[in-house]
Each structure stands twice: as C-alpha cells, then as structure tokens.
PDB file of N, CA and C in Angstrom:
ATOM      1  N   UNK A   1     268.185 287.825 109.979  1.00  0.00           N
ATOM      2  CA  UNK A   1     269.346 286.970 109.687  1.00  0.00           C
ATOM      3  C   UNK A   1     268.952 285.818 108.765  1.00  0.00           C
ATOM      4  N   UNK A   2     269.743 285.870 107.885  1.00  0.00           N
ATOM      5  CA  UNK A   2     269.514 284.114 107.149  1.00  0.00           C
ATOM      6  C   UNK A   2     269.392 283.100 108.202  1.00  0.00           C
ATOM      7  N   UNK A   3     268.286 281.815 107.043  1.00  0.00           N
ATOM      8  CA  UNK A   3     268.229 281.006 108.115  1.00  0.00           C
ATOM      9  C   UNK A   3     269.321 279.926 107.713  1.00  0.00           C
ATOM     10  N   UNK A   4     269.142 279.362 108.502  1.00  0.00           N
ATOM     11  CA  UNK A   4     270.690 278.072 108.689  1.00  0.00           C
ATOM     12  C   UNK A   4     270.199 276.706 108.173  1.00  0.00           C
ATOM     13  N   UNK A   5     268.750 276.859 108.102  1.00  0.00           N
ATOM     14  CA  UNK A   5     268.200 275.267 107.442  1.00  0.00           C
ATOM     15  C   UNK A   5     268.218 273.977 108.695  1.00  0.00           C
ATOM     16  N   UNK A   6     267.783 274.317 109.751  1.00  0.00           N
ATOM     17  CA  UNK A   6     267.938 273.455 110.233  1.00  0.00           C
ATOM     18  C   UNK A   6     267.790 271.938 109.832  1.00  0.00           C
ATOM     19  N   UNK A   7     266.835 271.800 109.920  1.00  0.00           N
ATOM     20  CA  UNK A   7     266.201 270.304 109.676  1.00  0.00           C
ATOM     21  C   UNK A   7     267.180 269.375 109.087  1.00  0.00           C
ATOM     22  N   UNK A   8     267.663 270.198 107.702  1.00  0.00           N
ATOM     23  CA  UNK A   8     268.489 269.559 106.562  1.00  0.00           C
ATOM     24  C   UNK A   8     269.692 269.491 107.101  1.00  0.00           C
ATOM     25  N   UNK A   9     270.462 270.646 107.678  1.00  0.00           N
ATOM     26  CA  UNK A   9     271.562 270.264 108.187  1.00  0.00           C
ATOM     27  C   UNK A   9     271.393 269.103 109.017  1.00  0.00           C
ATOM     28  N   UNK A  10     270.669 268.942 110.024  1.00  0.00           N
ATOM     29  CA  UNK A  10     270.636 268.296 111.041  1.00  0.00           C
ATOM     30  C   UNK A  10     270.451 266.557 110.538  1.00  0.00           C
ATOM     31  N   UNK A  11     269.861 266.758 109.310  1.00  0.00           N
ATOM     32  CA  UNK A  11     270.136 265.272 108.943  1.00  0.00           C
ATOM     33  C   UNK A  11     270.983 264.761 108.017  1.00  0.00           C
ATOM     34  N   UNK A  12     271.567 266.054 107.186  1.00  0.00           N
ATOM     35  CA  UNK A  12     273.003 265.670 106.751  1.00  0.00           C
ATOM     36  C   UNK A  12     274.063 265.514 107.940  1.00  0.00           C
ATOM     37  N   UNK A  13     273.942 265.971 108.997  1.00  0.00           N
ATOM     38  CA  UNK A  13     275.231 265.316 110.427  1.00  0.00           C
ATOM     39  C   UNK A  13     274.938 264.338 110.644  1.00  0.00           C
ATOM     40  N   UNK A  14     273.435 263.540 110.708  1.00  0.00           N
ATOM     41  CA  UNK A  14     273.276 262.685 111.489  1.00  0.00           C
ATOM     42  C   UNK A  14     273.620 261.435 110.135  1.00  0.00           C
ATOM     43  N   UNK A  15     273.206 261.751 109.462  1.00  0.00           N
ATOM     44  CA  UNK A  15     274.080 260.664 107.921  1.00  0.00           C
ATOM     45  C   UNK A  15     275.689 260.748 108.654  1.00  0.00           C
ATOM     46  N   UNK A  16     276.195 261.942 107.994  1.00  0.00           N
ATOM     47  CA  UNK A  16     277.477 261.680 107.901  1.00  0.00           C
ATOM     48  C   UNK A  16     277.701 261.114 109.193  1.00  0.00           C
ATOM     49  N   UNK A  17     277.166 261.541 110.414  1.00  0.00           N
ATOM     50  CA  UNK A  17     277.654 260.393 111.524  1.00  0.00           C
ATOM     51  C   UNK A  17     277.836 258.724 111.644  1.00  0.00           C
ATOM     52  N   UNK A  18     276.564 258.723 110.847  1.00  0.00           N
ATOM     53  CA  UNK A  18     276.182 257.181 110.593  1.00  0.00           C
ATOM     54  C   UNK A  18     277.468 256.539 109.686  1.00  0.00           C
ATOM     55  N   UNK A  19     277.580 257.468 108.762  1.00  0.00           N
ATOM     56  CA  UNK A  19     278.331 256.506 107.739  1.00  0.00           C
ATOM     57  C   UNK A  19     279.567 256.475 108.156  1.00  0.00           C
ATOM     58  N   UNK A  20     280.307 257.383 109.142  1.00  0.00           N
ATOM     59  CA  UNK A  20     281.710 257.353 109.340  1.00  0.00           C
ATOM     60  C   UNK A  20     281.712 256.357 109.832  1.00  0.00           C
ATOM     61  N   UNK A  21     281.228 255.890 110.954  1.00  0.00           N
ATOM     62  CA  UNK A  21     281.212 254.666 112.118  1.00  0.00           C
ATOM     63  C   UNK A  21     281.622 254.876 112.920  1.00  0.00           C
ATOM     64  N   UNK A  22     281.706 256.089 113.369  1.00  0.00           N
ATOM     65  CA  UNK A  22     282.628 256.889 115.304  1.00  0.00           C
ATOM     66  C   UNK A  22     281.421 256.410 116.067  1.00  0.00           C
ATOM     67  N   UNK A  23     280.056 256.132 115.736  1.00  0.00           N
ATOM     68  CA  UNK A  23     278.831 255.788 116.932  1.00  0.00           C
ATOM     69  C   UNK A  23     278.242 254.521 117.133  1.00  0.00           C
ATOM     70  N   UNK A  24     277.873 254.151 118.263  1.00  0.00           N
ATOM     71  CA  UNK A  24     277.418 253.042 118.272  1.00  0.00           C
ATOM     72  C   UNK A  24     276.337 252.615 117.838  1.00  0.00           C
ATOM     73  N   UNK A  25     275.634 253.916 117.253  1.00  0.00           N
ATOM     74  CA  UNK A  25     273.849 253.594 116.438  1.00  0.00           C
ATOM     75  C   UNK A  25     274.146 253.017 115.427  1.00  0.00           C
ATOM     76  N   UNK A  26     273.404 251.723 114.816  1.00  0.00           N
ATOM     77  CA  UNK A  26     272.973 251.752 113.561  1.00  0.00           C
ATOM     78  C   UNK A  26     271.672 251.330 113.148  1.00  0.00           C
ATOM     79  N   UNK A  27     271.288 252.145 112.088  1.00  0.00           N
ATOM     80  CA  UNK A  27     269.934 251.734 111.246  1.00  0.00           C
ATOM     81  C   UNK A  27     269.345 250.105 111.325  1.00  0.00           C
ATOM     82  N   UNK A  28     268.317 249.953 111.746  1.00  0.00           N
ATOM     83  CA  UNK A  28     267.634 248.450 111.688  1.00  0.00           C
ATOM     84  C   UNK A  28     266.914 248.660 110.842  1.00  0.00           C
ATOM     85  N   UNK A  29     265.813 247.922 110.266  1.00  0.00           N
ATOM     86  CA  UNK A  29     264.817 247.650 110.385  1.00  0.00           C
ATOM     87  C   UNK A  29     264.005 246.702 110.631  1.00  0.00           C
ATOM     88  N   UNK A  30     262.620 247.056 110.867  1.00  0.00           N
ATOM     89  CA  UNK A  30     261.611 246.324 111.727  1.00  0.00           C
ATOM     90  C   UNK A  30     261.478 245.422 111.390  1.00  0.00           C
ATOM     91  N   UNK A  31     260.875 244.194 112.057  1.00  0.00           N
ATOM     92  CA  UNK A  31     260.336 242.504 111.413  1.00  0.00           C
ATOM     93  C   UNK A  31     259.022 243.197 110.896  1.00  0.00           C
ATOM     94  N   UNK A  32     258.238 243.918 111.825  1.00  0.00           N
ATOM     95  CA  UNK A  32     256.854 244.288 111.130  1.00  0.00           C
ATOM     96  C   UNK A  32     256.877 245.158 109.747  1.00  0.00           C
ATOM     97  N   UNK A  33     256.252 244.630 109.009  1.00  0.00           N
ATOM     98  CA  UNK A  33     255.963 245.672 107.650  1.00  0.00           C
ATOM     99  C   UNK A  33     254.834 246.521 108.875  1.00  0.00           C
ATOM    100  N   UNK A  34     255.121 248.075 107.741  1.00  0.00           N
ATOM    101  CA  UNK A  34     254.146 249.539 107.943  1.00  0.00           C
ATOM    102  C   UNK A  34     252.831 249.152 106.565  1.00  0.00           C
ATOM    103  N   UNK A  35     251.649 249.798 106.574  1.00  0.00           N
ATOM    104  CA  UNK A  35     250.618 249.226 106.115  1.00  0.00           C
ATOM    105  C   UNK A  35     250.881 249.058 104.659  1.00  0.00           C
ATOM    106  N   UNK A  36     251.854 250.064 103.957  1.00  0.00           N
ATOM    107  CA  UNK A  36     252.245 250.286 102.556  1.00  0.00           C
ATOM    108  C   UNK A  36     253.129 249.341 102.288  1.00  0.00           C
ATOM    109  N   UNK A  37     253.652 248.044 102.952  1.00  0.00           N
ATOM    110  CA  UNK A  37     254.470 246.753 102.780  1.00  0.00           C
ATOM    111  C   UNK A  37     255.653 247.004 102.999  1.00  0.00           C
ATOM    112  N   UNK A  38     256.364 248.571 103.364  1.00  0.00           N
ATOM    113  CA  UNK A  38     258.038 249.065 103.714  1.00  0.00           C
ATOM    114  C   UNK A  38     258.159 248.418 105.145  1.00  0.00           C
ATOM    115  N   UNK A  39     259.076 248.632 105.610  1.00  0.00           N
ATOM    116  CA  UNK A  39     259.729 248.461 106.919  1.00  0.00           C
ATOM    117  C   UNK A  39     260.147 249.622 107.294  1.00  0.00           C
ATOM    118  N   UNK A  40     259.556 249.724 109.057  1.00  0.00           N
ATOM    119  CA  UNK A  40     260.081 250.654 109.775  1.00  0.00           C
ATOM    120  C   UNK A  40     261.120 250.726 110.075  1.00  0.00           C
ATOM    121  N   UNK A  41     262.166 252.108 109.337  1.00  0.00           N
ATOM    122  CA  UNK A  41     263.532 251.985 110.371  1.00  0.00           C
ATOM    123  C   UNK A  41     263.557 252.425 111.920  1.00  0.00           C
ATOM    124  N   UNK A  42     264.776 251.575 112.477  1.00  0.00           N
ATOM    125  CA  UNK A  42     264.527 252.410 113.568  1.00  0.00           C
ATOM    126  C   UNK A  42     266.063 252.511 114.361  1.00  0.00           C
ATOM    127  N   UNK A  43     266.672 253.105 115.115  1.00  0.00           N
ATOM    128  CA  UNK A  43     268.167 252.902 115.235  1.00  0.00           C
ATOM    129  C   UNK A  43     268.292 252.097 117.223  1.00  0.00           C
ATOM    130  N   UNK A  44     269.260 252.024 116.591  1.00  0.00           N
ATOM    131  CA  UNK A  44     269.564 250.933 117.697  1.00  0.00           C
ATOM    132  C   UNK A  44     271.428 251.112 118.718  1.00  0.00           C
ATOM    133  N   UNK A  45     271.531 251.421 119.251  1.00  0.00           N
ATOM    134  CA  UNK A  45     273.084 251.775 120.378  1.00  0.00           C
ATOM    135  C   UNK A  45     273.282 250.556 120.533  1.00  0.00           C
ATOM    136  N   UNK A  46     274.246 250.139 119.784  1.00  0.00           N
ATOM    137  CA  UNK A  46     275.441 248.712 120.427  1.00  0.00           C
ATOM    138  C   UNK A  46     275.960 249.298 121.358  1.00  0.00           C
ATOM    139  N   UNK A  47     276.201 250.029 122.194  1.00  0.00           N
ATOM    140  CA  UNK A  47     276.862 250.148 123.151  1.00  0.00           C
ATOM    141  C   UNK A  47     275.925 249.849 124.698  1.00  0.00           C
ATOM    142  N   UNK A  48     274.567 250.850 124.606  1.00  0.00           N
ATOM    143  CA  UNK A  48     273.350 250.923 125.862  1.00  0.00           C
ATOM    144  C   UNK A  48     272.535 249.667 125.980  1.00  0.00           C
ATOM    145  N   UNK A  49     272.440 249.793 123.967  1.00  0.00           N
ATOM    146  CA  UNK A  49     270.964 248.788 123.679  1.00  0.00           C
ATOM    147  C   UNK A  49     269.827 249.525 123.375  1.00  0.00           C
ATOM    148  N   UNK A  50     270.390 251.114 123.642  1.00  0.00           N
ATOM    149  CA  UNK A  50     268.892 252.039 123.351  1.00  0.00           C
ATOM    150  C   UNK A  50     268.127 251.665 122.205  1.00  0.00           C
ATOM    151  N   UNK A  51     267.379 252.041 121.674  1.00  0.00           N
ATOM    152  CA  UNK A  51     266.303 252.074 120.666  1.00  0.00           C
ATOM    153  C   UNK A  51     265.481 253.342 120.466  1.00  0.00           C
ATOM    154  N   UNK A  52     266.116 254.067 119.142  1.00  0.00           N
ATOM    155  CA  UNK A  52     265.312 255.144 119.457  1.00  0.00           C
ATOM    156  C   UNK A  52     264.239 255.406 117.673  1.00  0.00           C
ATOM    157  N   UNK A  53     263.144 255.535 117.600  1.00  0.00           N
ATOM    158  CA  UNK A  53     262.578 255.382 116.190  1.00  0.00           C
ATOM    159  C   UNK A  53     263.746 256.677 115.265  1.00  0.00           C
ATOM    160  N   UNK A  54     263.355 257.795 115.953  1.00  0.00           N
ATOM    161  CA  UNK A  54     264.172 259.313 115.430  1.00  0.00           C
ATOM    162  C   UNK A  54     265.726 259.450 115.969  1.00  0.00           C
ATOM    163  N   UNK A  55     266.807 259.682 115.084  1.00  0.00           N
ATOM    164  CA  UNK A  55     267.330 260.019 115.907  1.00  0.00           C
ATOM    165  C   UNK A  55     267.760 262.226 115.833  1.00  0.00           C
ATOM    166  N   UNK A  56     266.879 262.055 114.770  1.00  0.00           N
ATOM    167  CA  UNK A  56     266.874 263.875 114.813  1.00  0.00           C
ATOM    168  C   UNK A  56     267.032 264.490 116.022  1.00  0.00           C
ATOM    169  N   UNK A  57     265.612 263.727 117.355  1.00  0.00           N
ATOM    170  CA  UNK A  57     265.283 264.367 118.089  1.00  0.00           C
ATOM    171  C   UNK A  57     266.243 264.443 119.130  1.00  0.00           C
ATOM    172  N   UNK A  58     266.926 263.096 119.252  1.00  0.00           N
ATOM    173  CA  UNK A  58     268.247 262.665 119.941  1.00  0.00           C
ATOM    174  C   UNK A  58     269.406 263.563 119.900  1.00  0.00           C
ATOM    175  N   UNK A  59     269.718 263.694 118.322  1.00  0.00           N
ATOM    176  CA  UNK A  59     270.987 264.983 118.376  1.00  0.00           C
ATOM    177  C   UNK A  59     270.693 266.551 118.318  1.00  0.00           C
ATOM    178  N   UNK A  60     269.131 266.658 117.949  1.00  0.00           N
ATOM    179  CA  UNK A  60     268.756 268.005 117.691  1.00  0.00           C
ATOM    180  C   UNK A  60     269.729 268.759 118.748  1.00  0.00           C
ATOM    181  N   UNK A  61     269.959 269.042 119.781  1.00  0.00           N
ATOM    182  CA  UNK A  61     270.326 269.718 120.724  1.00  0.00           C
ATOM    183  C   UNK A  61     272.233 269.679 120.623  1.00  0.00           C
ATOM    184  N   UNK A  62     272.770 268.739 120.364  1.00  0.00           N
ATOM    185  CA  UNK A  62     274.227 268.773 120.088  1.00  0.00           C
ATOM    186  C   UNK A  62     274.835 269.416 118.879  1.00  0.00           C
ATOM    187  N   UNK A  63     273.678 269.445 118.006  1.00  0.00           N
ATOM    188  CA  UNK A  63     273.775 269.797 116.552  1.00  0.00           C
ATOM    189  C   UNK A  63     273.867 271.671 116.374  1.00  0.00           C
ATOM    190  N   UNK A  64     272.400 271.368 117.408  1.00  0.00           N
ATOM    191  CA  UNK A  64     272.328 272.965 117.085  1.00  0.00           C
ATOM    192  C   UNK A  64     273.533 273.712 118.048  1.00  0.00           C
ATOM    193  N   UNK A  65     273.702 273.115 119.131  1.00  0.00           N
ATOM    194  CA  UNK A  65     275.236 273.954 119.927  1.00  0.00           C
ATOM    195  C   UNK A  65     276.082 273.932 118.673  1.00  0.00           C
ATOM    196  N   UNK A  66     276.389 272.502 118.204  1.00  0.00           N
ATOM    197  CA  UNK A  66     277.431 272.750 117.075  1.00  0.00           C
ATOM    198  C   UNK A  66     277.505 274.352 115.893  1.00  0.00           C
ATOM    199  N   UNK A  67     275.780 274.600 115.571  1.00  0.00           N
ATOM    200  CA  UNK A  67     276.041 275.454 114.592  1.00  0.00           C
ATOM    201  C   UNK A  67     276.096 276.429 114.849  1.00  0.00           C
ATOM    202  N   UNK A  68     275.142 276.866 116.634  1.00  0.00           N
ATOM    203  CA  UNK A  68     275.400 278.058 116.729  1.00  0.00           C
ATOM    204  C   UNK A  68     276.890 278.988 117.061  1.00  0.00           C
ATOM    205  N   UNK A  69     278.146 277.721 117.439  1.00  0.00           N
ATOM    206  CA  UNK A  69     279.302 278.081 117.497  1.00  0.00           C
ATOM    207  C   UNK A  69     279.670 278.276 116.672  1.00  0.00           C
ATOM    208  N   UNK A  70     279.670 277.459 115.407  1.00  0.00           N
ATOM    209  CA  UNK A  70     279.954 277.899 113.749  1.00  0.00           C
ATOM    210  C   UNK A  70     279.670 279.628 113.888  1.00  0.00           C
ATOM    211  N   UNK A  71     278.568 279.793 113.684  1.00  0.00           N
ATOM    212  CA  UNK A  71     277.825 281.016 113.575  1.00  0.00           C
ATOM    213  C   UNK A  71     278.539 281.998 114.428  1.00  0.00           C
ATOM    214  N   UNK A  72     278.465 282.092 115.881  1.00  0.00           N
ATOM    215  CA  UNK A  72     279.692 282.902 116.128  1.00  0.00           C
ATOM    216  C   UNK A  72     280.961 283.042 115.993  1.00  0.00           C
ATOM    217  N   UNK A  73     281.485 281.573 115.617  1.00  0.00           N
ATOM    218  CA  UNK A  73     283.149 282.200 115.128  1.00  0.00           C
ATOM    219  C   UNK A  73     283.179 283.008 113.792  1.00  0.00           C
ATOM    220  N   UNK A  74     282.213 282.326 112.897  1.00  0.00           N
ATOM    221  CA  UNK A  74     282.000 283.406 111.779  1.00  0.00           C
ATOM    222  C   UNK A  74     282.386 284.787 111.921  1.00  0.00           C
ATOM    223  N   UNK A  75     280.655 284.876 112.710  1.00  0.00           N
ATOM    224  CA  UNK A  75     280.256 286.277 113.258  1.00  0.00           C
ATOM    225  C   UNK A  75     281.442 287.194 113.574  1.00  0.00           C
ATOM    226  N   UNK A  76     282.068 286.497 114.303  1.00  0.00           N
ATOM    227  CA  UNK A  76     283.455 287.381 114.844  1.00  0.00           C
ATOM    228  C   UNK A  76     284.342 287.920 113.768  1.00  0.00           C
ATOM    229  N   UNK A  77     284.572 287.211 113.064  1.00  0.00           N
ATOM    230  CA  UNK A  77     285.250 287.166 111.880  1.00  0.00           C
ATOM    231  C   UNK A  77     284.915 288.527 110.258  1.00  0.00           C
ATOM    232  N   UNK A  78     283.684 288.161 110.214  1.00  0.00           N
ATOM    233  CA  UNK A  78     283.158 288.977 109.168  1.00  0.00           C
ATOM    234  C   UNK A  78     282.485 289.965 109.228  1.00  0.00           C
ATOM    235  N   UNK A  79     282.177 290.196 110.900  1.00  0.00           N
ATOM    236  CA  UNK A  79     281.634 291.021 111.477  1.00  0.00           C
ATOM    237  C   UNK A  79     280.573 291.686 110.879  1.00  0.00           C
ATOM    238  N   UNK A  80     279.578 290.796 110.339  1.00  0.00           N
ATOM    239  CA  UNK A  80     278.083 290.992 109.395  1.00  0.00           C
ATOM    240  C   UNK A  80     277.254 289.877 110.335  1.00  0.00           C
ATOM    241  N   UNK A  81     277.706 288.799 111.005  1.00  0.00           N
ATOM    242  CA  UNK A  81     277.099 287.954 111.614  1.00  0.00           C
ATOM    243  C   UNK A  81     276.868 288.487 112.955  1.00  0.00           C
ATOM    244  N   UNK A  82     276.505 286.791 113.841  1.00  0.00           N
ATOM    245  CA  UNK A  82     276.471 286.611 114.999  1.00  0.00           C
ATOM    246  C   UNK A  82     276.980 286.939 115.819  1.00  0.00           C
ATOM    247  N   UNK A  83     277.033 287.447 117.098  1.00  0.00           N
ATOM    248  CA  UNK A  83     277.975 288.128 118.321  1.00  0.00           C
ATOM    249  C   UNK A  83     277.336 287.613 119.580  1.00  0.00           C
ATOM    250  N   UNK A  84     278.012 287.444 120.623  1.00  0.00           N
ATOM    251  CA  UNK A  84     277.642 287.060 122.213  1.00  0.00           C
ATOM    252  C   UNK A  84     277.798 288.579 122.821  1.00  0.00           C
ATOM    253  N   UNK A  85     276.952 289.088 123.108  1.00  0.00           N
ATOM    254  CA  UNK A  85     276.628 290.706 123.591  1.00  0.00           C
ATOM    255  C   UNK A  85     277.036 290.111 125.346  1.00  0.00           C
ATOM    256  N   UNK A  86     278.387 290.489 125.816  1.00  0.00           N
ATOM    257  CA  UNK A  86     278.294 290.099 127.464  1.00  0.00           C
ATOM    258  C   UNK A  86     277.728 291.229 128.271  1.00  0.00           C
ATOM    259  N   UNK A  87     277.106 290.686 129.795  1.00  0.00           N
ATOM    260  CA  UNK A  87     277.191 291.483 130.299  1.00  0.00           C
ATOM    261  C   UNK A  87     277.324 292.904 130.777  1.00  0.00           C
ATOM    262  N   UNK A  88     277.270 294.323 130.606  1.00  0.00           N
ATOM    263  CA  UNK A  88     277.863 295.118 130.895  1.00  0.00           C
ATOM    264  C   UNK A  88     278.611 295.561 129.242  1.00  0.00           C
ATOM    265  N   UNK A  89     278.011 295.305 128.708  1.00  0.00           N
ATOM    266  CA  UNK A  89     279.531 295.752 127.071  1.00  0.00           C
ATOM    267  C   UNK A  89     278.408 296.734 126.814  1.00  0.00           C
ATOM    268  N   UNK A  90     277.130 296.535 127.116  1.00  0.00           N
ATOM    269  CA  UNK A  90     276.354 298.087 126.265  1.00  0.00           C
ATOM    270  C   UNK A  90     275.793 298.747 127.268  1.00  0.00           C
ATOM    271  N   UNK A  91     274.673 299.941 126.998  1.00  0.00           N
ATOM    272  CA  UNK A  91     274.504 300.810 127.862  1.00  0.00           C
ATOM    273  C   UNK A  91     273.105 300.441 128.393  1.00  0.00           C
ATOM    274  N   UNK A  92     273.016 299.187 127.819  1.00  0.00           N
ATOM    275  CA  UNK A  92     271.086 298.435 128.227  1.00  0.00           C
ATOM    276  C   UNK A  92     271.388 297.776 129.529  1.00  0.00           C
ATOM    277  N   UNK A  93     272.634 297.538 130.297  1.00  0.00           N
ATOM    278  CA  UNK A  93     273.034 297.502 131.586  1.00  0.00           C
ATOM    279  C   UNK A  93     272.385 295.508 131.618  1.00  0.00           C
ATOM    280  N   UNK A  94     272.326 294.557 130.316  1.00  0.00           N
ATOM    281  CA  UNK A  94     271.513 293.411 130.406  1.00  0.00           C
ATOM    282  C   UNK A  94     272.812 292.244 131.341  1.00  0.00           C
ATOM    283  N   UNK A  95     271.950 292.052 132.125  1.00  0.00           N
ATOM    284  CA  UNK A  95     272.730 291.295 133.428  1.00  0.00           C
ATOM    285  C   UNK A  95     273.332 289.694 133.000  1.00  0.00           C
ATOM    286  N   UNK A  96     272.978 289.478 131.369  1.00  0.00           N
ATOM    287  CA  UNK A  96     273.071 287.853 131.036  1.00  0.00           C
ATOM    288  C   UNK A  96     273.277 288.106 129.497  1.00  0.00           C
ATOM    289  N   UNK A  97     274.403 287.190 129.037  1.00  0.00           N
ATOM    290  CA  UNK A  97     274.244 287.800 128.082  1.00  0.00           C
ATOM    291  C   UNK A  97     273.261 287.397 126.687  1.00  0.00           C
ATOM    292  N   UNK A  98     273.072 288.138 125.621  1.00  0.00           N
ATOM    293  CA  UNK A  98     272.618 287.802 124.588  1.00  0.00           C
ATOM    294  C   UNK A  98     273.303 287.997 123.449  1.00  0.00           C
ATOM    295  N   UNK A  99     272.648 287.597 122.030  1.00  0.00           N
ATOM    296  CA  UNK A  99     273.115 287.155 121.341  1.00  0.00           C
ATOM    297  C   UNK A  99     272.173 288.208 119.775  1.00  0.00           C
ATOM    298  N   UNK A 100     273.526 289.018 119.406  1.00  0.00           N
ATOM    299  CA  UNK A 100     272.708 289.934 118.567  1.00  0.00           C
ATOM    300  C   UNK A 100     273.225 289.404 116.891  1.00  0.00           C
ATOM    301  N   UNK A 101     272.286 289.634 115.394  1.00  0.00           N
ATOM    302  CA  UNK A 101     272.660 289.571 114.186  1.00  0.00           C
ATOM    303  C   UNK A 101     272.947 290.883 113.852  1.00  0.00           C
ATOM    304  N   UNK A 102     274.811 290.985 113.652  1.00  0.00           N
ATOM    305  CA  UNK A 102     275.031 292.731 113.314  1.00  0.00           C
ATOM    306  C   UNK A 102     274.920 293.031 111.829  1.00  0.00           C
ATOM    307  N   UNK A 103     274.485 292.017 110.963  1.00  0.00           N
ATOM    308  CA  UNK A 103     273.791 293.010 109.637  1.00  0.00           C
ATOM    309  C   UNK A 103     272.476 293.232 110.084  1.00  0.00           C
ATOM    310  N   UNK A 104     271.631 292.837 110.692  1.00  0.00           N
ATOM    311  CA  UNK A 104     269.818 292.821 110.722  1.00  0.00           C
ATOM    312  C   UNK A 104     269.667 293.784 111.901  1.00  0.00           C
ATOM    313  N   UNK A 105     270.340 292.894 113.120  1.00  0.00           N
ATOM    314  CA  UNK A 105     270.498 293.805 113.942  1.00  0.00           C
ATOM    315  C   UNK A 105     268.973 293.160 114.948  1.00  0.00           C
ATOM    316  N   UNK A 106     269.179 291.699 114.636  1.00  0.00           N
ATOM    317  CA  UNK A 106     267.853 290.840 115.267  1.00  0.00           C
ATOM    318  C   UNK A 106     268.675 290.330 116.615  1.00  0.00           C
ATOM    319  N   UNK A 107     267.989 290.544 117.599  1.00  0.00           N
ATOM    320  CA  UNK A 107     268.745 289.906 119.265  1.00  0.00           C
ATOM    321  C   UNK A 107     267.560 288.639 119.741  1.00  0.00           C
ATOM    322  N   UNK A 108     268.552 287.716 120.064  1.00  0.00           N
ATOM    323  CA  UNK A 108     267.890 286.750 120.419  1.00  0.00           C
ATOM    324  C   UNK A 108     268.796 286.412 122.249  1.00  0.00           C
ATOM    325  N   UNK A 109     268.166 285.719 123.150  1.00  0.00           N
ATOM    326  CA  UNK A 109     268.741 285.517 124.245  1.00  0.00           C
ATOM    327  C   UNK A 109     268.837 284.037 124.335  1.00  0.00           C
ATOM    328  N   UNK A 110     268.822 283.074 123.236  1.00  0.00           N
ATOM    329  CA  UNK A 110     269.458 281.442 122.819  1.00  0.00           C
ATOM    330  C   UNK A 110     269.403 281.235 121.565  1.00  0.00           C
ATOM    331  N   UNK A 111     270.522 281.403 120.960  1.00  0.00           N
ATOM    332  CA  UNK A 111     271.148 281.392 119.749  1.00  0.00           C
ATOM    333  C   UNK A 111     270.851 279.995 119.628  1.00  0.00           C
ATOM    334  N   UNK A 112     270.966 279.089 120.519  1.00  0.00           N
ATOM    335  CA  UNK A 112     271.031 277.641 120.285  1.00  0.00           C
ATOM    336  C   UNK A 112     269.041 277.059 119.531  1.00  0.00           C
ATOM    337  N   UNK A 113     268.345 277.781 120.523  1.00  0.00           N
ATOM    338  CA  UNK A 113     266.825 277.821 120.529  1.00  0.00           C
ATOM    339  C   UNK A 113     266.821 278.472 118.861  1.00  0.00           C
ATOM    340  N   UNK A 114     267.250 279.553 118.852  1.00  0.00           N
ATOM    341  CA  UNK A 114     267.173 280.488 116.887  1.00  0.00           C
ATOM    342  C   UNK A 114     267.597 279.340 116.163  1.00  0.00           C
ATOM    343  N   UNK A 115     268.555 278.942 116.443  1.00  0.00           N
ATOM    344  CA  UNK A 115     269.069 277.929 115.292  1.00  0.00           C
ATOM    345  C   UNK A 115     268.421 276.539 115.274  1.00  0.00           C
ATOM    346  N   UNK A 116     267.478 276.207 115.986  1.00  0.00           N
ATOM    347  CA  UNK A 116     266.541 274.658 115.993  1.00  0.00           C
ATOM    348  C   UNK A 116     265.456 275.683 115.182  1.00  0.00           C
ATOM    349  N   UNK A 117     265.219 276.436 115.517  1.00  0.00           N
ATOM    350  CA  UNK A 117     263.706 277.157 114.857  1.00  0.00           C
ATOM    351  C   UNK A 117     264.235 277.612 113.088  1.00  0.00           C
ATOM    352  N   UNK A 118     264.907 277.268 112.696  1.00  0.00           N
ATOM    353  CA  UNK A 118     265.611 278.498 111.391  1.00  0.00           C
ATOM    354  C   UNK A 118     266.499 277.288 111.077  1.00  0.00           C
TER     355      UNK A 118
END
C-alpha cells in the first residue's frame, strides 16, 4: 500500500491546529538560549498549564485514528484501498477483526499502528 507520510502530515495538523486557535497550546519560547544562540520552543496549555517540548508525540495517536478513518472511508469507496475485514466475513474463521489493502492485498491487525509507521 502507499504510504500516507506520516510525520509530515502529522505536522501539517498540528500547524493548522495551532494557527486556527480551537486549542489551548501555544508556542513559547525558552528564556534559555540552546548552544547555537536560538531558543528552545516549547508549547504550553492555557487551559492545564501543561508543558510539553513535542507536541507530535502528544497528537501522534489522535492524528493517526484521524487518517486511518480517512483511509477506510476511501477504501470503501474506490474499492482499491483499505477495508475492516469483520469477524466471520471470510473463511480464515479470524475472531477480531483486521484490516486488509485490496490493491496489494497487505493485512495488517492496527491500521492505526500502519499509519504512525508509513
């Protein structure tokens, strides 16, 4: 299956999140200079007070649910993609379901896990 680009997507959402203003994070930066004379960014929750240096690692997991649903409504659609294989639908009798690519024909059992890796 093509890959989905994680990384890049994941930090074009987390921009466009930033810039809309629906969240309570925003970008600081540090009083300390880093050894090269820049400043560390780091983000900050007006709402908790959290402080987190990344926030990749923070949405990685909301992001990737986000795409792997993309990916199956596709899938459904163009029927070259992604599919949720349930239960009982084939003759491999698999008790949970998984998650097959019907051009490649690659099965994965967390579409969410494929799409952080890809």
């Amino acid at each position: 299956p093509p890959s989905v680009n994680f990384p890049l997507k994941l930090r074009e959402w987390i921009r466009a999140f930033l810039v809309s203003g629906a969240c309570q994070w925003i970008a600081c930066e540090d009083t300390q200079r880093e050894d090269d004379g820049s400043r560390k960014t780091f983000f900050f929750n007006l709402e908790t007070g959290e402080r987190q240096d990344s926030l990749e690692s923070y949405f990685a997991s909301t992001v990737a649910k986000s795409i792997a649903a993309e990916l199956l409504a596709d899938g459904e659609l163009d029927m070259d993609g992604w599919i949720c294989v349930q239960p009982g639908e084939t003759e491999y009798n698999n008790e949970v379901p998984y998650y097959c690519h019907q051009g490649s024909g690659y099965v994965t059992w967390n579409l969410v896990e494929w799409v952080m890796n890809h």
